[in-house]
Protein backbone atom coordinates (compact mmCIF):
# COMPACT_ATOMS: atom_id res chain seq x y z
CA UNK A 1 0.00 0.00 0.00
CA UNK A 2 2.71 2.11 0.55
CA UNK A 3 2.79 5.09 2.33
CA UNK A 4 3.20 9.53 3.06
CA UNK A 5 5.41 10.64 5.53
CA UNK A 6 4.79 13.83 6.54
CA UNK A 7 7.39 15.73 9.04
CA UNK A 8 5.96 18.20 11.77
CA UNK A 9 7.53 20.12 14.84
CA UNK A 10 4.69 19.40 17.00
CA UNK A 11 2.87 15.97 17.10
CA UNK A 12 0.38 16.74 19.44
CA UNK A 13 -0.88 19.64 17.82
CA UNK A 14 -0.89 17.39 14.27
CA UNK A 15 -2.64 14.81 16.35
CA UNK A 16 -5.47 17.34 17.68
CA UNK A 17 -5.65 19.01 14.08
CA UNK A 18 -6.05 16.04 11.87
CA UNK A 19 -8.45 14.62 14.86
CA UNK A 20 -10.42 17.82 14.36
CA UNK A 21 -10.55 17.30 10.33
CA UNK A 22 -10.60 13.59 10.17
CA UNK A 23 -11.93 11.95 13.58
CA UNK A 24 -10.29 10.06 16.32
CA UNK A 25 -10.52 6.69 14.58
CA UNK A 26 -8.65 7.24 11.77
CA UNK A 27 -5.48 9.19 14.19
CA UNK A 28 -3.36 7.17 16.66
CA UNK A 29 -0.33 7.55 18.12
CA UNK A 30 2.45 5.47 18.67
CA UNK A 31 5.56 7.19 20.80
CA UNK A 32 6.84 10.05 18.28
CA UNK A 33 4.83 9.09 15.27
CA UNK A 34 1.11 10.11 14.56
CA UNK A 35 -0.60 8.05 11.96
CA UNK A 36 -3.68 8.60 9.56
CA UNK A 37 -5.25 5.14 8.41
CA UNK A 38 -7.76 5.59 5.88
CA UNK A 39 -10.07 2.90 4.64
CA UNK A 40 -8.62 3.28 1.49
CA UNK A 41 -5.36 4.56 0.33
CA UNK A 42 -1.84 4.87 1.40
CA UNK A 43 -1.74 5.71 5.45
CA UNK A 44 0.29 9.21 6.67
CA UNK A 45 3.01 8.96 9.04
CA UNK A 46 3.85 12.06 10.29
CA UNK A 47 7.41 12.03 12.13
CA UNK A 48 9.56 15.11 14.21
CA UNK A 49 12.39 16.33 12.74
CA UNK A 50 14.95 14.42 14.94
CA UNK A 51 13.24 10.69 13.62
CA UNK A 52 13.41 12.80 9.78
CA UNK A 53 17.16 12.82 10.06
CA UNK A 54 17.56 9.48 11.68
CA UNK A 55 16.29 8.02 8.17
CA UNK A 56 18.10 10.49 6.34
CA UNK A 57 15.05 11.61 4.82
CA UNK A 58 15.13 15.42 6.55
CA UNK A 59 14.83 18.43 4.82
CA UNK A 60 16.00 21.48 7.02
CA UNK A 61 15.95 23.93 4.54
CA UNK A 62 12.26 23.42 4.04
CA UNK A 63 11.50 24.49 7.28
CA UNK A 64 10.19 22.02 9.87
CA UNK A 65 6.73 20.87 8.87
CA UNK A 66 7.28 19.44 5.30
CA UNK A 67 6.29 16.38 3.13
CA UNK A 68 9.38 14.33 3.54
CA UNK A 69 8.98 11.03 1.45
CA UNK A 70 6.26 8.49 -0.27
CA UNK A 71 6.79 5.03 -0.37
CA UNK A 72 5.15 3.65 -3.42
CA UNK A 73 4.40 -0.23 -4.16
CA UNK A 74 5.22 -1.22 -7.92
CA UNK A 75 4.85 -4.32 -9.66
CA UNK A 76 7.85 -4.85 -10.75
CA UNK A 77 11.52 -2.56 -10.07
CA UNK A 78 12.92 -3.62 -13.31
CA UNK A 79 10.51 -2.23 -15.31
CA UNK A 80 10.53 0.96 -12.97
CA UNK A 81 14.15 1.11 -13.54
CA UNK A 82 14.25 0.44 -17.61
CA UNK A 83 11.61 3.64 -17.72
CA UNK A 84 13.32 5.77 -15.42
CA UNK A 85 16.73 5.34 -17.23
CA UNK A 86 14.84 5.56 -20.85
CA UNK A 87 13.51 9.20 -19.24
CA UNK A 88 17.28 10.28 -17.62
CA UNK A 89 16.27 9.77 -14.04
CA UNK A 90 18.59 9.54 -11.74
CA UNK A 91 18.13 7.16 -8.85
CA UNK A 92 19.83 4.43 -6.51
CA UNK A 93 19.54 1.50 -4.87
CA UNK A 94 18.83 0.77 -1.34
CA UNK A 95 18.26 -2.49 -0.56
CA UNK A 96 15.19 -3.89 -1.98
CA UNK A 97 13.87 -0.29 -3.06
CA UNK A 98 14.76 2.06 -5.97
CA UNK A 99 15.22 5.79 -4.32
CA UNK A 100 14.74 8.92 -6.58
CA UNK A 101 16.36 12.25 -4.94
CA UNK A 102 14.13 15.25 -4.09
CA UNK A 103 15.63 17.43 -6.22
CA UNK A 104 14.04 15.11 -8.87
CA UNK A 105 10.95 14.79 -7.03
CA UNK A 106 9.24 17.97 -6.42
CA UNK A 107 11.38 17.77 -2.81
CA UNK A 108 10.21 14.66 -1.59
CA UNK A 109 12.38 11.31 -0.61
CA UNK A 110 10.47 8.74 -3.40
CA UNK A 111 10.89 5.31 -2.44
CA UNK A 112 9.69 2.74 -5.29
CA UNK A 113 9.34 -1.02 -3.44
């Protein structure tokens, strides 16, 4: 399904706003992360700064509340990887996951798995 991460100074505040706009059953929180679980769709993991650099996915010049990365499922990485090098992308390898810099992505981390 993959997923948003979203990075924010203040989880408790994110918590009580997105309670406010979305209701208190699709918002939880688990120690410094706040998630949004839809019924359908990618969840939102919103994360502090501090746990944005600790997956080297932080973006200080952006400010402190930021999209940081998406996580997208594919069906297959070799194909992913034959059209991104066909359309000059640059990207790398990490692990199991093709990675595509912000600075190709509209400033988000993209994560292709």
């Amino acid at each position: 399904a993959g997923k948003v991460v979203g990075v924010t100074d203040d989880l408790g505040k994110a918590q009580a706003k997105y309670e406010t706009l979305f209701g208190k059953d699709v918002v939880s929180r688990s120690g410094n992360i706040v998630w949004l679980r839809f019924p359908i769709g990618a969840p939102v993991e919103l994360i502090t700064p501090a746990t944005a650099r600790e997956r080297h996915v932080d973006q200080p010049k952006r400010g402190t509340n930021y999209m940081a990365s998406m996580e997208i499922n594919v069906r297959s990485l070799d194909m992913l990887q034959a059209v991104l090098k066909k359309n000059g992308v640059g990207f790398r390898l990490d692990g199991r996951a093709i990675v595509i810099d912000p600075n190709q992505a509209c400033g988000a981390h993209l994560s292709f798995v």
